[in-house]
N, C-alpha and C. Protein backbone atom coordinates (compact mmCIF):
# COMPACT_ATOMS: atom_id res chain seq x y z
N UNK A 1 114.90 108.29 60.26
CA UNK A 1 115.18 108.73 61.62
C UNK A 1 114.35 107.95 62.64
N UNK A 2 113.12 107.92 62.02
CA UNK A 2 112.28 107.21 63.02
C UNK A 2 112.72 105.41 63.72
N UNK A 3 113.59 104.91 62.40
CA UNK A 3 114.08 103.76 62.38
C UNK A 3 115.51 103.67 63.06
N UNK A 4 115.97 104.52 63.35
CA UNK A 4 117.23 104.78 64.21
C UNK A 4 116.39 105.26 65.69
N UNK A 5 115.83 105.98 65.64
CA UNK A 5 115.01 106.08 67.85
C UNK A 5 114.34 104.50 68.04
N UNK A 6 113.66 103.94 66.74
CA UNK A 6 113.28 102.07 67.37
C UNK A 6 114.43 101.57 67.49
N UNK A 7 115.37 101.59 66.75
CA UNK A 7 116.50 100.81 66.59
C UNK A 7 117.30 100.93 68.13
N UNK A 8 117.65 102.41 68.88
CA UNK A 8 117.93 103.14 69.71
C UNK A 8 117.30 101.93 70.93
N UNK A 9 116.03 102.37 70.94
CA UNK A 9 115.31 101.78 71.94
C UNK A 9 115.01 100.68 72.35
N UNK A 10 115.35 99.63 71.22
CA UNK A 10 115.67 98.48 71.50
C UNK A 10 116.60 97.99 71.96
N UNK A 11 117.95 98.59 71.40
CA UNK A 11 119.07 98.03 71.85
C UNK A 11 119.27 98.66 73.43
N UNK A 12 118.58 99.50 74.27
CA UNK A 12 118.72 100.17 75.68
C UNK A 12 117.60 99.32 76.40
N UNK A 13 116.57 98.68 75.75
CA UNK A 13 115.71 98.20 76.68
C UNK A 13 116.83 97.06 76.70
N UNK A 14 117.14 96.31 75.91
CA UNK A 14 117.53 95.00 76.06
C UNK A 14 119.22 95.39 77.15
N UNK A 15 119.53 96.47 77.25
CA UNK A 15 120.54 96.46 77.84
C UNK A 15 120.27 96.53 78.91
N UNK A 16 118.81 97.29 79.40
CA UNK A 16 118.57 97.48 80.87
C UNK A 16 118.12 95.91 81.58
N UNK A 17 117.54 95.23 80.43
CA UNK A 17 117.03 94.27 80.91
C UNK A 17 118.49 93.17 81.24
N UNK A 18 119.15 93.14 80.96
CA UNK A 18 120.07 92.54 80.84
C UNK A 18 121.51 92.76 81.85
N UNK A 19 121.69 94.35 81.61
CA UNK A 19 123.12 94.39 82.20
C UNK A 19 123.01 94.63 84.17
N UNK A 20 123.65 94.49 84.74
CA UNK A 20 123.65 94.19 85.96
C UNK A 20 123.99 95.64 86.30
N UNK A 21 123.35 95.98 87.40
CA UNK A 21 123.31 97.52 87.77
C UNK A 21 124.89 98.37 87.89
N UNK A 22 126.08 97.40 88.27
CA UNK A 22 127.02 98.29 88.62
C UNK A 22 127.98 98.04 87.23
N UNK A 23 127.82 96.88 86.66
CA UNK A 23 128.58 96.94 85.25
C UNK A 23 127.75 98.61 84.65
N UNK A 24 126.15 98.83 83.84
CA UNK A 24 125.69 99.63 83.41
C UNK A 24 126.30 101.28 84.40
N UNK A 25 126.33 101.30 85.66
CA UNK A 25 127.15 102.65 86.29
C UNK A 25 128.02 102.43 85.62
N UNK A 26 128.74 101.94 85.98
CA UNK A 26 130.67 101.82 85.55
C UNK A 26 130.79 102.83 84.26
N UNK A 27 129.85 102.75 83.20
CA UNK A 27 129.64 103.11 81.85
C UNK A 27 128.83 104.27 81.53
N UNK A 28 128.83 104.56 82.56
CA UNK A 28 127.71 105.92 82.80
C UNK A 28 128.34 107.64 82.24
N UNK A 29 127.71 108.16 81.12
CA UNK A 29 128.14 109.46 80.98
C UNK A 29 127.34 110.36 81.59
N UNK A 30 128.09 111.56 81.77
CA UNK A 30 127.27 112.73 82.12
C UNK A 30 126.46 113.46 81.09
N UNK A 31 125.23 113.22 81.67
CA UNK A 31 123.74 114.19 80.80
C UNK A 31 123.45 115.30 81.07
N UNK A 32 122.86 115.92 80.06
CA UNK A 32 122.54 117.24 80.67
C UNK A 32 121.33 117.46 79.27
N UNK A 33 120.60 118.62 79.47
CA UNK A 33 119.31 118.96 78.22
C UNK A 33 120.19 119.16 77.21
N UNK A 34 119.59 118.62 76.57
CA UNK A 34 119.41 118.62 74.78
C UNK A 34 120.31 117.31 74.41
N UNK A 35 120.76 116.36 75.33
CA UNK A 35 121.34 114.97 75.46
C UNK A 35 119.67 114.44 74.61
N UNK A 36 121.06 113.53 73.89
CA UNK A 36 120.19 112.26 73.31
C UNK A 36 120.93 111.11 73.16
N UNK A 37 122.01 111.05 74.01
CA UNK A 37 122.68 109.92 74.29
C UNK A 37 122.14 108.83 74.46
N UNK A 38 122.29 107.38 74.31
CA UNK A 38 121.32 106.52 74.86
C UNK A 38 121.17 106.50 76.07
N UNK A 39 121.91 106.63 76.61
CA UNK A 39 121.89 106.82 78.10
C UNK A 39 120.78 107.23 78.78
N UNK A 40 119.90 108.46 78.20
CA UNK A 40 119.14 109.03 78.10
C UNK A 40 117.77 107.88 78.26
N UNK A 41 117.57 107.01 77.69
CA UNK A 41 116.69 106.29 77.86
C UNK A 41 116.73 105.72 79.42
N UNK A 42 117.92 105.41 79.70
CA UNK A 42 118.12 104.54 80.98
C UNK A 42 118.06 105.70 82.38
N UNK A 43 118.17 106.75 81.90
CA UNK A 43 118.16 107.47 83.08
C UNK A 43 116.26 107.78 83.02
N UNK A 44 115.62 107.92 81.72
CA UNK A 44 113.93 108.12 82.26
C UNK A 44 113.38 106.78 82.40
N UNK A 45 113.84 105.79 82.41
CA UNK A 45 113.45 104.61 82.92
C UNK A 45 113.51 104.05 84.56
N UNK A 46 114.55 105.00 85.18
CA UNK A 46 114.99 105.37 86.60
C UNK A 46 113.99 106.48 87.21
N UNK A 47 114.03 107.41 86.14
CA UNK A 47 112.97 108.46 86.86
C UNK A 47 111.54 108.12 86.99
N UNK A 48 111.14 107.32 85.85
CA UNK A 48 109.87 107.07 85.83
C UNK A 48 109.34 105.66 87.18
N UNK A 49 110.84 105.14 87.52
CA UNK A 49 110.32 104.00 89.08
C UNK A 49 110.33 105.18 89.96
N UNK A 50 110.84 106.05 90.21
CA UNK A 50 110.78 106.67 91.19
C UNK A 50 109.80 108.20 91.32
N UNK A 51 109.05 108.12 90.49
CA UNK A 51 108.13 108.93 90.11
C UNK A 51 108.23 110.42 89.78
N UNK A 52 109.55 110.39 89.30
CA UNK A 52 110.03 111.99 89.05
C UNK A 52 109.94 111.93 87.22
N UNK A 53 109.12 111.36 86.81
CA UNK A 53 109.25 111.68 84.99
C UNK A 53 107.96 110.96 84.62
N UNK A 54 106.73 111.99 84.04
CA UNK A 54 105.68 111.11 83.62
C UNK A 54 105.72 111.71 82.02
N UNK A 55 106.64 112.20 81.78
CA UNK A 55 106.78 112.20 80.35
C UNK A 55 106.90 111.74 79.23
N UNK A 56 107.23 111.55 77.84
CA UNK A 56 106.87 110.85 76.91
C UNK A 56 108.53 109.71 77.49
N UNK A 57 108.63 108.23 76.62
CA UNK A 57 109.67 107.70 77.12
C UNK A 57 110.54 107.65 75.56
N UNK A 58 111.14 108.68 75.54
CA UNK A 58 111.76 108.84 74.22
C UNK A 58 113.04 108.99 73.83
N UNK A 59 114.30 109.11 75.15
CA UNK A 59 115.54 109.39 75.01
C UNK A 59 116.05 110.88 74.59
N UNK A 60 114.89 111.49 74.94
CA UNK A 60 115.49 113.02 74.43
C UNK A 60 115.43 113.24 75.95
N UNK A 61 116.47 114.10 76.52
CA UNK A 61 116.86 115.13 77.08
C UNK A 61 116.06 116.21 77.25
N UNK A 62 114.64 116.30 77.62
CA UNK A 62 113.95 118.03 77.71
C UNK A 62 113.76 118.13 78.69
N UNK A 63 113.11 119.23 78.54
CA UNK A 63 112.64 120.14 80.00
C UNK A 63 112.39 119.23 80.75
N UNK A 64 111.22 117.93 80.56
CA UNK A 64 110.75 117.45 81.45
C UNK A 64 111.49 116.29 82.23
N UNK A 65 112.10 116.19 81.46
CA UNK A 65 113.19 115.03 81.93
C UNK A 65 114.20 115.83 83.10
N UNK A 66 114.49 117.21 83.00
CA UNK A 66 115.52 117.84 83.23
C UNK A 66 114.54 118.60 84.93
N UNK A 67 113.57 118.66 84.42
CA UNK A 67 112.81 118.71 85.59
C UNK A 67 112.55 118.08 86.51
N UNK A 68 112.70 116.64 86.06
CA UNK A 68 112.28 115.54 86.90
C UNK A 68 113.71 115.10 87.76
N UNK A 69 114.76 115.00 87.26
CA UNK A 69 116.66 114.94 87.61
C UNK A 69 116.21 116.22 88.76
N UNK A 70 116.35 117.53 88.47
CA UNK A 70 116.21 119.08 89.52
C UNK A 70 115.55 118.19 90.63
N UNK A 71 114.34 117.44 90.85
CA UNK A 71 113.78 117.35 91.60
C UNK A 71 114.05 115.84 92.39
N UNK A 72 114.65 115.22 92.25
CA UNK A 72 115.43 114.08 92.49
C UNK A 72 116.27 114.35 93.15
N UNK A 73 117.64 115.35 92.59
CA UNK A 73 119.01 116.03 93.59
C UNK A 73 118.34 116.90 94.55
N UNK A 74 116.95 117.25 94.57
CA UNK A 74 116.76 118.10 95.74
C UNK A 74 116.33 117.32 96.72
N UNK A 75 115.39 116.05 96.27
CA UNK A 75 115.02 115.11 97.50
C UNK A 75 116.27 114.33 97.78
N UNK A 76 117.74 114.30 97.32
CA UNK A 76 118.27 113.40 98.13
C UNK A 76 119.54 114.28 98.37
N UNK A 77 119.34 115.74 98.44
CA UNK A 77 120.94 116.05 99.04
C UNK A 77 121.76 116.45 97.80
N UNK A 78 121.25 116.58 96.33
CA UNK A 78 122.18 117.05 95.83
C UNK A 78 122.06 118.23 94.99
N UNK A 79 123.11 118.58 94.41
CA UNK A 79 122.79 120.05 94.05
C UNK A 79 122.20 119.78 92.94
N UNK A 80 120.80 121.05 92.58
CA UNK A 80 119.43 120.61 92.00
C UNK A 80 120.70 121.61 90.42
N UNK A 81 121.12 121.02 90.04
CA UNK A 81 121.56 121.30 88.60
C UNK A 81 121.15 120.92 87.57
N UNK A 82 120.37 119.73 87.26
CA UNK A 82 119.97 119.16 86.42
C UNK A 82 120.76 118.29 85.20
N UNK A 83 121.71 118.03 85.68
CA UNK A 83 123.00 117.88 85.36
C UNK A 83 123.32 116.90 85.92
N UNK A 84 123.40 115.37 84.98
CA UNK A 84 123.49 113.70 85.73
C UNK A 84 124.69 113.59 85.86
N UNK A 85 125.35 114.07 86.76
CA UNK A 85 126.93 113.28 86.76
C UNK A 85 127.08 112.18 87.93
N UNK A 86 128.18 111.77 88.35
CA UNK A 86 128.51 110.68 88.84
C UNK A 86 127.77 110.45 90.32
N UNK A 87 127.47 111.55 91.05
CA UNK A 87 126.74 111.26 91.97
C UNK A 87 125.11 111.14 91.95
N UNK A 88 124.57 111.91 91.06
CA UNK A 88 123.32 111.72 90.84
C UNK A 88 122.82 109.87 90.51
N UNK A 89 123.94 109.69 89.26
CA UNK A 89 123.81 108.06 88.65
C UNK A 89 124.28 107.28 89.80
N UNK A 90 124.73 107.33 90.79
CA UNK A 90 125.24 106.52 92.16
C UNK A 90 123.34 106.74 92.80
N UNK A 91 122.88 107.60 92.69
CA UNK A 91 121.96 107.82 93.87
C UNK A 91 120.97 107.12 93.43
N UNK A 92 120.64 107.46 91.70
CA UNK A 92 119.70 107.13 91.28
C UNK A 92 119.60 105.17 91.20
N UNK A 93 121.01 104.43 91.10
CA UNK A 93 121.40 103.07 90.80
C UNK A 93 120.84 102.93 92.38
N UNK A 94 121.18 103.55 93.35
CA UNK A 94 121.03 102.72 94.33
C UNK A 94 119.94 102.33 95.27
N UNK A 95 118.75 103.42 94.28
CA UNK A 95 117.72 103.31 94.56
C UNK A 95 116.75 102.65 93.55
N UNK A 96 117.30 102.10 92.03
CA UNK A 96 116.34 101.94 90.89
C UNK A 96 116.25 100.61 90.94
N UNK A 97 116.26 99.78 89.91
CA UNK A 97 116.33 98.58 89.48
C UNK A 97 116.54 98.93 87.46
N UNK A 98 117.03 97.40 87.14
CA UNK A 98 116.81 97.05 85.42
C UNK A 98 115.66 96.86 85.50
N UNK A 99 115.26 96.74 84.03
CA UNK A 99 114.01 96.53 83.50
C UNK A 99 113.70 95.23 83.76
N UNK A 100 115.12 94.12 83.56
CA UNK A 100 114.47 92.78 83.85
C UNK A 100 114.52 92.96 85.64
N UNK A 101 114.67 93.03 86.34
CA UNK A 101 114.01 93.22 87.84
C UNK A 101 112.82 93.88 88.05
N UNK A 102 112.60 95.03 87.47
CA UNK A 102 111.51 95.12 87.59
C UNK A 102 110.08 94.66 87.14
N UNK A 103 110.84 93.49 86.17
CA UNK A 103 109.61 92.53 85.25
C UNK A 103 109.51 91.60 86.07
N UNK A 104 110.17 90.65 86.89
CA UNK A 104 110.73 89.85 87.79
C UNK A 104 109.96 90.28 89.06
N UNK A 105 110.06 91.16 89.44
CA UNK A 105 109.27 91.80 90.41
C UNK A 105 107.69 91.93 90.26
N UNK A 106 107.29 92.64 89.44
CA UNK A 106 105.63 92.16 88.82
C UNK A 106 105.59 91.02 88.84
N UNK A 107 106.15 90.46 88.17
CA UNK A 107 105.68 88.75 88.15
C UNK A 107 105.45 87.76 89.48
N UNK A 108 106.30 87.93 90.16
CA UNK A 108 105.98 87.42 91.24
C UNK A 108 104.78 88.39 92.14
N UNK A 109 104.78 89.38 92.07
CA UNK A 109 103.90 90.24 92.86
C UNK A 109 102.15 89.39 92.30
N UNK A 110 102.41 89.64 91.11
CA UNK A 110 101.01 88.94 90.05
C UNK A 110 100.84 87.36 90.86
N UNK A 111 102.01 86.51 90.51
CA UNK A 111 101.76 85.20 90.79
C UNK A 111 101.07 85.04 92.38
N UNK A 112 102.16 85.80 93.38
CA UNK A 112 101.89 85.63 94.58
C UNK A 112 100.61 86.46 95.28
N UNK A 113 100.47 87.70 94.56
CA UNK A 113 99.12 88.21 95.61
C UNK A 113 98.04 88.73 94.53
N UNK A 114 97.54 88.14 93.30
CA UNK A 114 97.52 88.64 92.52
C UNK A 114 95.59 88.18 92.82
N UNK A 115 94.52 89.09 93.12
CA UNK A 115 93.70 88.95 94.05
C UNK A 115 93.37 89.32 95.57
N UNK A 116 94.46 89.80 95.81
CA UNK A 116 94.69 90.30 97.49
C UNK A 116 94.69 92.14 97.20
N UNK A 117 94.20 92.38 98.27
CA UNK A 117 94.62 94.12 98.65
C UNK A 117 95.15 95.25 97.66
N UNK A 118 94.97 95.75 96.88
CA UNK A 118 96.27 96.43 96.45
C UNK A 118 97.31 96.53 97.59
N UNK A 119 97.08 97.59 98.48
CA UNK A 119 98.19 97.50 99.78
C UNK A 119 98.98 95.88 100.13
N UNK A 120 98.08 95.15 100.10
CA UNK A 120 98.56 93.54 99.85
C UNK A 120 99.76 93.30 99.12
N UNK A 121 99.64 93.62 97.49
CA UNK A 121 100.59 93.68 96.16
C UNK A 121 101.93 94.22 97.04
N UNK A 122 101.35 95.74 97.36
CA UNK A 122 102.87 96.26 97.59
C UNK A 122 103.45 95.74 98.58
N UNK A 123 102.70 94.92 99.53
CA UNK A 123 103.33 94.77 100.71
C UNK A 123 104.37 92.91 100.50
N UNK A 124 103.84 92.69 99.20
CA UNK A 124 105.02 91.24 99.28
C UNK A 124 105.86 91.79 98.22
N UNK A 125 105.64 92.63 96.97
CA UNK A 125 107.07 93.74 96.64
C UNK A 125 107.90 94.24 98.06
N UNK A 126 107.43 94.60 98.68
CA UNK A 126 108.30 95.28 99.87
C UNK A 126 109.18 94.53 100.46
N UNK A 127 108.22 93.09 100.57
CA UNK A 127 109.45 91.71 101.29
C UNK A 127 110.37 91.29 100.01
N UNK A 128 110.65 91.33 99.66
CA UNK A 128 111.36 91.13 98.62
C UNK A 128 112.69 92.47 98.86
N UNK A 129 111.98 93.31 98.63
CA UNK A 129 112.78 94.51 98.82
C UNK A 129 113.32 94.39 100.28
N UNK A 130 113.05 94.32 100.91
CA UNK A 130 113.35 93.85 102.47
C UNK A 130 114.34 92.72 102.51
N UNK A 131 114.11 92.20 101.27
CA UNK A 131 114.90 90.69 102.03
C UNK A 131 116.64 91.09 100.83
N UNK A 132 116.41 92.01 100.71
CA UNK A 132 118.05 92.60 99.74
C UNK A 132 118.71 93.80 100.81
N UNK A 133 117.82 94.16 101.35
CA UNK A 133 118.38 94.97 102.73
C UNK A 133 119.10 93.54 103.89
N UNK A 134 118.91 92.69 104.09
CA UNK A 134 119.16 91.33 104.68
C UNK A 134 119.80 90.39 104.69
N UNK A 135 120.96 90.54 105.82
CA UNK A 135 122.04 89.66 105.41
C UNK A 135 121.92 88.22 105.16
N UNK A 136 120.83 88.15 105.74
CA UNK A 136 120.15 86.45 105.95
C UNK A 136 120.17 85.75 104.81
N UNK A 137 119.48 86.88 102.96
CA UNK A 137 119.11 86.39 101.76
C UNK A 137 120.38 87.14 101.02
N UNK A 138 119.95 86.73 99.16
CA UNK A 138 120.76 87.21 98.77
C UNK A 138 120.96 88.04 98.47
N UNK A 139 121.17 88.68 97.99
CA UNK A 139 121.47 90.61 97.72
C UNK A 139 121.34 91.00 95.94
N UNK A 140 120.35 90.45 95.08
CA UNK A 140 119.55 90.84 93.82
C UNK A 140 118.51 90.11 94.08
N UNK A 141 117.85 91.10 93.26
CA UNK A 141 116.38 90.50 92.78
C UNK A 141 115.90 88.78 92.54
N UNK A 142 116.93 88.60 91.37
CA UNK A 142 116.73 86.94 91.03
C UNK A 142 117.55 86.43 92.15
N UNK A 143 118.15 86.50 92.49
CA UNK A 143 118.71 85.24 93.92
C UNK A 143 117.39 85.43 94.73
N UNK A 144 117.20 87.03 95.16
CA UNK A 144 115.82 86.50 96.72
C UNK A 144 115.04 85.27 95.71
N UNK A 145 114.33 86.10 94.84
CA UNK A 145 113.38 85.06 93.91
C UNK A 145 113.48 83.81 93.38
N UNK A 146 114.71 83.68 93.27
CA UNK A 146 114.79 82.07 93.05
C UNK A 146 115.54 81.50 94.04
N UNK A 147 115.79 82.02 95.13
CA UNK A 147 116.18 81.18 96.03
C UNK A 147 115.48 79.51 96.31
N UNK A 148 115.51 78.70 96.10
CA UNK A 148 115.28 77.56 96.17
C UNK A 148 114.40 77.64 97.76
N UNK A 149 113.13 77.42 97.33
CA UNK A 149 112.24 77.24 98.20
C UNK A 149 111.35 78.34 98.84
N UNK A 150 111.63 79.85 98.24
CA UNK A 150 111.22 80.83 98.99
C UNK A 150 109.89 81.22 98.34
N UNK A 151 109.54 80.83 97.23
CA UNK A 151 108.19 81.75 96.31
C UNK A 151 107.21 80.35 96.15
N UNK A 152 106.29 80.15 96.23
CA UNK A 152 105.37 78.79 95.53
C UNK A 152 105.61 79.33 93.86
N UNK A 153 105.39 80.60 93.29
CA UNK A 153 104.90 80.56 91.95
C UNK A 153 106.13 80.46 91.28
N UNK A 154 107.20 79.71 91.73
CA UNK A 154 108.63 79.58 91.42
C UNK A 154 108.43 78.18 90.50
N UNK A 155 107.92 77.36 91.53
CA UNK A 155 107.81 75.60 91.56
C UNK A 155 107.00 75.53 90.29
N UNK A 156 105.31 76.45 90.74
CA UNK A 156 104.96 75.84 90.03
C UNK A 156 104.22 76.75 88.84
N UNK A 157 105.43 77.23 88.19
CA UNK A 157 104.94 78.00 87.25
C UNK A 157 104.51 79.29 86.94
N UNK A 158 104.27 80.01 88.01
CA UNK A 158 102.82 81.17 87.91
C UNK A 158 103.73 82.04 87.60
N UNK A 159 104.98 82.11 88.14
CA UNK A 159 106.09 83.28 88.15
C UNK A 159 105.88 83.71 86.60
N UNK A 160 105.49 83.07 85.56
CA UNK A 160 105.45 83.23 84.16
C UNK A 160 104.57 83.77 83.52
N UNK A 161 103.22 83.92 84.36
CA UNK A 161 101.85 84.58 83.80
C UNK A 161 102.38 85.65 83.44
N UNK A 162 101.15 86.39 82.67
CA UNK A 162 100.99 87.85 81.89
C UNK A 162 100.85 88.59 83.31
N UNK A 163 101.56 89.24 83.69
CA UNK A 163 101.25 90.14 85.20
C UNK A 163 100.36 92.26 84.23
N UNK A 164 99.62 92.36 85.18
CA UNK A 164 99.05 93.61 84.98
C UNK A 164 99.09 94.64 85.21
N UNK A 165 98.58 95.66 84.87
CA UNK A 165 99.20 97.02 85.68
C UNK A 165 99.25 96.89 86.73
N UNK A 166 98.23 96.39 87.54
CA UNK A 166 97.96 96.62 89.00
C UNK A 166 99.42 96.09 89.60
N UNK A 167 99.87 95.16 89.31
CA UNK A 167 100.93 94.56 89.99
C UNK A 167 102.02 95.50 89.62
N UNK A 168 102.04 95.97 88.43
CA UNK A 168 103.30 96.78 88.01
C UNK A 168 103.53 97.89 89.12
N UNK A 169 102.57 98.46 88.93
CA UNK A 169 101.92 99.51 89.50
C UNK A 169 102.40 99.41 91.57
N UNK A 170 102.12 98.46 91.94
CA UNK A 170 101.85 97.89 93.55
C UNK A 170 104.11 98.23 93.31
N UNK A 171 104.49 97.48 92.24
CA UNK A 171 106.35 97.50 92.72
C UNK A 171 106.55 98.48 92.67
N UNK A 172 106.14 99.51 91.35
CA UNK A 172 106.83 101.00 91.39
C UNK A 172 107.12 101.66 93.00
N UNK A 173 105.38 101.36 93.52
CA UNK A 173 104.86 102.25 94.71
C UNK A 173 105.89 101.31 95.53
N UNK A 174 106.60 100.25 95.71
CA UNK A 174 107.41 99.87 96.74
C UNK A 174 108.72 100.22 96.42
N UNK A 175 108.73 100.16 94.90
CA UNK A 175 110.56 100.61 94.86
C UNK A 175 110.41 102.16 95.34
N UNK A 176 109.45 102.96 95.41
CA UNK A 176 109.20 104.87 95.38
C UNK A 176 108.98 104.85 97.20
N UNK A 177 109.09 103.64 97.78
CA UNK A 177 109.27 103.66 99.78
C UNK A 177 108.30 102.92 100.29
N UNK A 178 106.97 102.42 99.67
CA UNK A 178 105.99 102.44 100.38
C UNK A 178 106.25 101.08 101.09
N UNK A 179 106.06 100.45 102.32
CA UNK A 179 106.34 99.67 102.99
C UNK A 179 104.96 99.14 103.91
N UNK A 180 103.88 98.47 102.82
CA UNK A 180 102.73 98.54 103.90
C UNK A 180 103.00 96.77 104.79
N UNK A 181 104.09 96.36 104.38
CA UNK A 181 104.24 95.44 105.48
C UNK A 181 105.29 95.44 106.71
N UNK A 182 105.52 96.79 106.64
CA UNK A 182 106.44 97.21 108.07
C UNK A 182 108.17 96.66 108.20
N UNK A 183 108.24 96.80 107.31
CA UNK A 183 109.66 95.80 107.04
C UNK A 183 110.08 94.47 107.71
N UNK A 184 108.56 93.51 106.87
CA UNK A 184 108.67 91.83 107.05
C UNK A 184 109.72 91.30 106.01
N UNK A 185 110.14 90.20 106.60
CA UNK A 185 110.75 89.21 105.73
C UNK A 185 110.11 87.76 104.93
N UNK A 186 109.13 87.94 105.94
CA UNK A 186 108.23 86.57 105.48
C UNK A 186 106.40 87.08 105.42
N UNK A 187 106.05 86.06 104.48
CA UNK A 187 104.65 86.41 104.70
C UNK A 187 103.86 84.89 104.35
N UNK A 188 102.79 84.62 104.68
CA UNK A 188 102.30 83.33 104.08
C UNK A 188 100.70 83.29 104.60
N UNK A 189 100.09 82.60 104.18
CA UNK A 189 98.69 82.10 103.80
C UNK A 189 98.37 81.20 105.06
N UNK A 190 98.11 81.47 106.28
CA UNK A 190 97.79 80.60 107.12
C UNK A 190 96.27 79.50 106.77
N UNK A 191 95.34 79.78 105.92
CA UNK A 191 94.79 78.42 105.34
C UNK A 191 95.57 77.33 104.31
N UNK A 192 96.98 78.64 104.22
CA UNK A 192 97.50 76.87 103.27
C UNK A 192 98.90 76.60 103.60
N UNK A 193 99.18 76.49 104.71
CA UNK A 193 100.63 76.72 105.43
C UNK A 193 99.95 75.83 106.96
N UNK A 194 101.18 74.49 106.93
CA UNK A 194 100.70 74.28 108.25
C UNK A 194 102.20 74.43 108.82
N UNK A 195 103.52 75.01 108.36
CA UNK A 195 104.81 75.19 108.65
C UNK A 195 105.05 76.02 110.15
N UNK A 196 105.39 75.05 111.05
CA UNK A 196 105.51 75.73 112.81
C UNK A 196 106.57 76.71 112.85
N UNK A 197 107.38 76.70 111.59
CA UNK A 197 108.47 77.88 111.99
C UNK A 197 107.99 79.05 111.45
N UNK A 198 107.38 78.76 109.79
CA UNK A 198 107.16 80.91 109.57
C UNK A 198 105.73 80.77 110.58
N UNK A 199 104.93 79.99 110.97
CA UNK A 199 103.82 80.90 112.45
C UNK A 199 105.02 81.07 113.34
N UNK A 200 105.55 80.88 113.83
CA UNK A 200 105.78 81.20 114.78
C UNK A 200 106.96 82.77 114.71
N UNK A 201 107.02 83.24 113.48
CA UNK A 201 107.58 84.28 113.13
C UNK A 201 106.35 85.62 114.08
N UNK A 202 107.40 86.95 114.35
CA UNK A 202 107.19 87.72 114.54
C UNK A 202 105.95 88.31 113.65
N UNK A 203 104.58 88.19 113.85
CA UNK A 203 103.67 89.26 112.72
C UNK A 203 103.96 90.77 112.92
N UNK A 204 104.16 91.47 111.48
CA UNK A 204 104.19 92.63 111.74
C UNK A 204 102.76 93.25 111.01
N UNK A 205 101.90 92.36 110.70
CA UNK A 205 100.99 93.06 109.86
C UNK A 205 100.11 91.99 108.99
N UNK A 206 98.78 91.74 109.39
CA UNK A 206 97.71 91.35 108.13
C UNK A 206 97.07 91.50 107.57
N UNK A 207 97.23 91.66 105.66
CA UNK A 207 96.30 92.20 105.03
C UNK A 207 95.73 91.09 104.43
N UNK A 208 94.40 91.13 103.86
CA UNK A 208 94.05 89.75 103.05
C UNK A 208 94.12 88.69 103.70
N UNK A 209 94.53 88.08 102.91
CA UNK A 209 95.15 86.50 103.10
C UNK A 209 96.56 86.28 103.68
N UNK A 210 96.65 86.95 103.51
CA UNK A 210 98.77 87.23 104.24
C UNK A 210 98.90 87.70 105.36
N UNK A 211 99.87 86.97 106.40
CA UNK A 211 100.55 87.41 107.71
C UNK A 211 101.40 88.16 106.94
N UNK A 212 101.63 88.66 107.56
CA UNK A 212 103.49 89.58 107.01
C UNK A 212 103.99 89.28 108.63
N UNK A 213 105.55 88.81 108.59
CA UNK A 213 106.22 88.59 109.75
C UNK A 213 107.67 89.06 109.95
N UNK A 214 108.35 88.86 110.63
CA UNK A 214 109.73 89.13 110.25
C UNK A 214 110.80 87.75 110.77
């Protein structure tokens, strides 16, 4: 049994990491307690970015899981049933990320401020997150991030380091609202930036080493 929940859990991480948020909806069943659907994994992997599940991460369906869903439909308007059906999995997709985005996300958080502020961390997660609200960039994770020319730790490598809690930690708190750079689009290092167009961007905020601008 134990070799069927690893077996389980592998094949759902690699799906989260992998499948693109609205293919994985499309495929979405309705949960409810005592579910041990796989599904089940992917929905406490949602609860746990948004800080409604600090429970074990096991694909069972309990109380606490079922507690954490109740309290989710009550912060966004829906009826606290505990009971994942099609609107809950709409609310929860459109606020979560996959696993590979949210690895993608640390990583650059690590590469780019990895030494700066905590508030710092979350605040270039936030531009990122900011720049998918933005018609200007592209609208996922890996396009803002690899947009050709937008990250240094893209060019030269860093995007690849071992990233740490702290950074993990800094995206959760930005995917869960926190916005300590005021909803910038740009941010940069004025000792290593002599570029006249991002200065001359709007500052909305400096922590550390970083303007944040828009």
């Amino acid at each position: 049994m134990k070799g069927v929940s690893r077996t389980l859990l592998a094949f759902f991480l690699v799906f989260a990491w992998l499948a693109p948020a609205d293919d994985a909806a499309a495929a979405r069943p309705v949960l409810k307690y005592g579910a041990t659907d796989g599904y089940v994994w992917d929905l406490q992997h949602r609860l746990i970015q948004l800080g409604y599940y600090n429970g074990p991460y096991d694909g069972i369906f309990g109380w606490r899981t079922q507690k954490g869903v109740k309290a989710f439909q009550r912060d966004h308007g829906l009826p606290a049933t505990g009971v994942v059906g099609t609107r809950t999995w709409n609310a929860l997709y459109r606020r979560t990320f996959t696993a590979r985005e949210v690895d993608l996300l640390t990583r650059l958080v690590y590469g780019e401020a990895r030494g700066e502020p905590y508030r710092g961390q979350v605040a270039v997660a936030a531009v990122v997150l900011n720049r998918l609200e933005s018609t200007r960039f592209p609208n996922t994770v890996s396009g803002v991030i690899f947009q050709p020319g937008a990250f240094s730790v893209v060019n030269d490598g860093q995007l690849w380091l071992t990233p740490n809690r702290t950074a993990r930690n800094a995206v959760l708190d930005a995917i869960r609202g926190w916005d300590p750079s005021y909803g910038a689009l740009f941010y940069y290092n004025p000792k290593k930036t002599t570029n006249a167009w991002i200065r001359s961007r709007p500052v909305t905020t400096v922590i550390g080493n970083h303007v944040f601008a828009k």
